[in-house]
Protein backbone atom coordinates (compact mmCIF):
# COMPACT_ATOMS: atom_id res chain seq x y z
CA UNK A 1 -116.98 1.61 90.10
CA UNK A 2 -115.84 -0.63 93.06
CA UNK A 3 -113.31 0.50 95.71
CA UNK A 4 -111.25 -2.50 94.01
CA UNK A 5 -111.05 -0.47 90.89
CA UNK A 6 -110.33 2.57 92.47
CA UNK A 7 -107.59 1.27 94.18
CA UNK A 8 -106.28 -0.75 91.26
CA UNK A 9 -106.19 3.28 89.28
CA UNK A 10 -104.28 4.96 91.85
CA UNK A 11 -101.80 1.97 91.83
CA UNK A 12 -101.49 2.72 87.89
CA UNK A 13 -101.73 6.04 88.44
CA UNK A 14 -98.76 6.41 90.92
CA UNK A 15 -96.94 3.81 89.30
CA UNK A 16 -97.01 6.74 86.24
CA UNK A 17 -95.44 9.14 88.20
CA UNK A 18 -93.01 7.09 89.61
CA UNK A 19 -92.12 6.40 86.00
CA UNK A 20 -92.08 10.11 85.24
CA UNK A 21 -89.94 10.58 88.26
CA UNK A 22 -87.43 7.30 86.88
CA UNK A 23 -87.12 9.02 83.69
CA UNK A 24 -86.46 13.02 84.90
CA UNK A 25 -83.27 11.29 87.21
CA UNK A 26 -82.06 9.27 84.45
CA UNK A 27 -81.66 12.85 82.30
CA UNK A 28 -80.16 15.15 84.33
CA UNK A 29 -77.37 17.15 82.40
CA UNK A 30 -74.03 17.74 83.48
CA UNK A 31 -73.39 21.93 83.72
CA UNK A 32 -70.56 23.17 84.78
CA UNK A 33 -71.04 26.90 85.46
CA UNK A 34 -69.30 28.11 82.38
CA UNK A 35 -71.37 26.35 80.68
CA UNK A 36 -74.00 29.06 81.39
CA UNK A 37 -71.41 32.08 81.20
CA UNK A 38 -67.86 31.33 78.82
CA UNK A 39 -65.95 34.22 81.07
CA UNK A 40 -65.96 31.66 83.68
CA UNK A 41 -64.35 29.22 82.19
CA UNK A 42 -60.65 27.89 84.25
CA UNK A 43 -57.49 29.11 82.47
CA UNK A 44 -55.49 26.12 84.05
CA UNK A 45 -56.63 22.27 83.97
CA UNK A 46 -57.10 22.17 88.14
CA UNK A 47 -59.60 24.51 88.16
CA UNK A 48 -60.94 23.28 85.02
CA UNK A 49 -60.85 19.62 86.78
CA UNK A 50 -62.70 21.06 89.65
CA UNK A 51 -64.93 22.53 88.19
CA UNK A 52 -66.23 19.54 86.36
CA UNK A 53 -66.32 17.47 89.03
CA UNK A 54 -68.70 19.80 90.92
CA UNK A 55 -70.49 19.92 88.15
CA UNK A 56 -70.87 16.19 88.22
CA UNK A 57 -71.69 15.79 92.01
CA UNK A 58 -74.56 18.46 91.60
CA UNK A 59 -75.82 16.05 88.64
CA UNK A 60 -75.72 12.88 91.30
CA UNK A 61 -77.25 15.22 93.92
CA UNK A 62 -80.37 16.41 91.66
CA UNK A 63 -80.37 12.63 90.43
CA UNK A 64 -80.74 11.02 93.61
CA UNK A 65 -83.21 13.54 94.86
CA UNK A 66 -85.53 12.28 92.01
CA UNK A 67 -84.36 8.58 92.50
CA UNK A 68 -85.94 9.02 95.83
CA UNK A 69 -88.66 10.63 94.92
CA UNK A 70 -89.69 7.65 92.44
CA UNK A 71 -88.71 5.32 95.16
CA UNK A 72 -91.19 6.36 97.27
CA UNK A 73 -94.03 6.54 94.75
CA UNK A 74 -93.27 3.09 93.23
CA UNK A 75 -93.30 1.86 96.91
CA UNK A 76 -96.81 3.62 97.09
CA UNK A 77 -97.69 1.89 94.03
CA UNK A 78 -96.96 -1.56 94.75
CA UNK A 79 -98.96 -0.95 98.15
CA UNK A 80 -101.55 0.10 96.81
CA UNK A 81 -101.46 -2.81 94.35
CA UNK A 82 -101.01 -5.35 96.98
CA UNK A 83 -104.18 -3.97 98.62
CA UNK A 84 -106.12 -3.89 95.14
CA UNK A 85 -105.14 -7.78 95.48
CA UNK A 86 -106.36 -7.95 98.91
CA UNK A 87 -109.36 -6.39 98.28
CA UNK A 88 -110.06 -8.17 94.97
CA UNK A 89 -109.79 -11.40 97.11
CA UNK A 90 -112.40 -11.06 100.41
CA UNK A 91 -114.87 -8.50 98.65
């Protein structure tokens, strides 16, 4: 196996879990935290308004930690492509 190839899997292969990493943002539930216990559940619609809208802002924040995470292995992917290119080219 040339380095060409090698390169050329770990570009596929981190492209994979960038994928992985894609998907796992794009499914992140929205909980508030009665959800997991009923008792806490707001007896007026403030709190209950609140309460979802924390609930959604943790969602973004666990989302965009992924989305970052992906972001930085697709960027490792396409480098790594670019230099299975490279190396395709002058070897």
């Amino acid at each position: 196996m040339t380095v060409t190839e090698i390169v050329s899997l770990l570009s596929a292969a981190s492209g994979f879990v960038a994928a992985f990493y894609w998907y796992r943002a794009s499914k992140v539930p929205v909980e508030a935290a009665w959800d997991f216990d009923p008792k806490l559940k707001p007896r007026n619609m403030v709190e209950d308004a609140w309460g979802l809208a924390h609930a959604v802002e943790r969602a973004f924040m666990i989302s965009s930690d992924r989305n970052t995470t992906a972001a930085l292995w697709t960027a490792i992917s396409v480098g790594l492509g670019a230099l299975a290119t490279v190396l395709a080219k002058f070897l």
